[in-house]
Structure formats: structure tokens, C-alpha cells
C-alpha atoms as a PDB file:
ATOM      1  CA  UNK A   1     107.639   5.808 149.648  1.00  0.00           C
ATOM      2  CA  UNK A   2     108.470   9.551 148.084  1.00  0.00           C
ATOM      3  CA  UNK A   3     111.838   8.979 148.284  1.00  0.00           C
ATOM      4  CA  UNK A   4     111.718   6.067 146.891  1.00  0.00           C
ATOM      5  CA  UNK A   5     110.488   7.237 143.607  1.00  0.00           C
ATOM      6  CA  UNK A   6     112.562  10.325 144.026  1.00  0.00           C
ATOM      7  CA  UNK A   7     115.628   7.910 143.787  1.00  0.00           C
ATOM      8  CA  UNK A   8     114.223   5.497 140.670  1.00  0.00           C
ATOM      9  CA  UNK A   9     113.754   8.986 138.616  1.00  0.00           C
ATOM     10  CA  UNK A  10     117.160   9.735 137.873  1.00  0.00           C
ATOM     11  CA  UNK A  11     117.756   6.193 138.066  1.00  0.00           C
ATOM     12  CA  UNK A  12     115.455   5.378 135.159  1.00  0.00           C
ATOM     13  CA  UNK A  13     116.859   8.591 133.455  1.00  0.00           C
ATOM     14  CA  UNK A  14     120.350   7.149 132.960  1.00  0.00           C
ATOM     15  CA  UNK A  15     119.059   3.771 131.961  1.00  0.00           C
ATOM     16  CA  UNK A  16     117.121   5.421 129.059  1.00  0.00           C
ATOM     17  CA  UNK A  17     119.978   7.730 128.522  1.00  0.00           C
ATOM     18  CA  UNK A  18     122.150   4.036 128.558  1.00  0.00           C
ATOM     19  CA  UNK A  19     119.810   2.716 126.102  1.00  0.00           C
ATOM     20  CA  UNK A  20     119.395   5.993 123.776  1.00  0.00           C
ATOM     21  CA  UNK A  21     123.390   6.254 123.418  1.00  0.00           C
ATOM     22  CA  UNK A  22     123.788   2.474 122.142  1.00  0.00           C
ATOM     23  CA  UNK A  23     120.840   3.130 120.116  1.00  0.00           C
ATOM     24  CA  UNK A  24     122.009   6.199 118.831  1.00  0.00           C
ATOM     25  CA  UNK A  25     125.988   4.734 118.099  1.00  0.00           C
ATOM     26  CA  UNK A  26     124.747   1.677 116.596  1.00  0.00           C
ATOM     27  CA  UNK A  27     125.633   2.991 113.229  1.00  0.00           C
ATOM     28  CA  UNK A  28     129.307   3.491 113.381  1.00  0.00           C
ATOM     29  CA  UNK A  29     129.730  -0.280 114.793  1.00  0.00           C
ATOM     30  CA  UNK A  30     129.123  -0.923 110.924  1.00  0.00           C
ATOM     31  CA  UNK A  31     131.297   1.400 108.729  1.00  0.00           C
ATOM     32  CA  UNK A  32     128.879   2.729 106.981  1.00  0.00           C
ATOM     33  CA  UNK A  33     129.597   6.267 108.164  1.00  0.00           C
ATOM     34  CA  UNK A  34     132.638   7.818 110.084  1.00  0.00           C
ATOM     35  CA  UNK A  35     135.558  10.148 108.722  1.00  0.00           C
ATOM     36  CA  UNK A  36     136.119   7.606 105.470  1.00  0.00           C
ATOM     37  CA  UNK A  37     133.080   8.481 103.959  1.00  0.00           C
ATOM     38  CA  UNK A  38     132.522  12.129 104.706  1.00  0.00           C
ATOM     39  CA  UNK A  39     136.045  12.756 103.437  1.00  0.00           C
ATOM     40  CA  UNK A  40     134.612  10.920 100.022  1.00  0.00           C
ATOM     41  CA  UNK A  41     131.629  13.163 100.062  1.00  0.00           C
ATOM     42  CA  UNK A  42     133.676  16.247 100.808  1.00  0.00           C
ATOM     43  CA  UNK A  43     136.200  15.454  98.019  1.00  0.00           C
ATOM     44  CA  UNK A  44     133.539  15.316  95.310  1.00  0.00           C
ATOM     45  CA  UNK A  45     132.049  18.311  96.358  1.00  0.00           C
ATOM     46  CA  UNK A  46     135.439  20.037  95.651  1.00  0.00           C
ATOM     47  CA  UNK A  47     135.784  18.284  92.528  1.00  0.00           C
ATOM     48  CA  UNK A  48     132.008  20.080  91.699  1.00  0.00           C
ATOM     49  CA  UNK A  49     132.914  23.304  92.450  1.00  0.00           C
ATOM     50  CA  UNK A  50     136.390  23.569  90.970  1.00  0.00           C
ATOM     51  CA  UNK A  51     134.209  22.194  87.133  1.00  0.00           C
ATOM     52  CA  UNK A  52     131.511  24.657  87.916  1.00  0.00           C
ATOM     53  CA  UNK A  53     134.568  27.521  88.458  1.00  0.00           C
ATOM     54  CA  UNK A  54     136.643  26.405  85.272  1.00  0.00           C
ATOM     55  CA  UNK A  55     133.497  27.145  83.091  1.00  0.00           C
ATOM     56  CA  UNK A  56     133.100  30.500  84.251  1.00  0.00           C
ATOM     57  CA  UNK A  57     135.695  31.794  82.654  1.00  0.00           C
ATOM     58  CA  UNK A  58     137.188  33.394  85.580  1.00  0.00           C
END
């Protein structure tokens, strides 16, 4: 019977890890985030610092 729940340890370890990494990935499935949108974010961030750089006279 010790083996037995030796075995279903790992076994119920990769079923939560199963269920954690769908869980975890079910945000991309819906565009909202990926590259698209973290290239938008890092494009007005340049924008910000090259108008906070013109007015410094430099």
C-alpha cells in the first residue's frame, strides 16, 4: 500500500502541474497580451523619453 501512494505522488504532481500550465496560458489563447502589445507599450515609452530629453535642452 506504500508504494502505492509513492506512485500517485508524482502522479498527482504532473496532473496539477497539467492543470496549472493551461491555467496559467489561458491568457494568450485571447490576444490580449503577446509580442503585439508589449511592442505598443515599449514604443510609447520611447516616445516619453525622447519628449522628456528634447525639453532638457541637451
Amino acid at each position: 500500500m506504500a508504494s502505492l501512494a509513492w506512485l500517485l505522488i508524482p502522479l498527482l504532481a504532473a496532473v496539477g502541474a497539467g492543470l496549472w500550465g493551461s491555467w496559467a496560458a489561458r491568457n494568450r489563447k485571447s490576444g490580449r497580451t503577446g509580442d503585439v502589445t508589449e511592442l505598443n507599450g515599449y514604443a510609447a515609452f520611447r516616445e516619453a523619453m525622447e519628449k522628456s530629453h528634447s525639453h532638457s535642452g541637451t
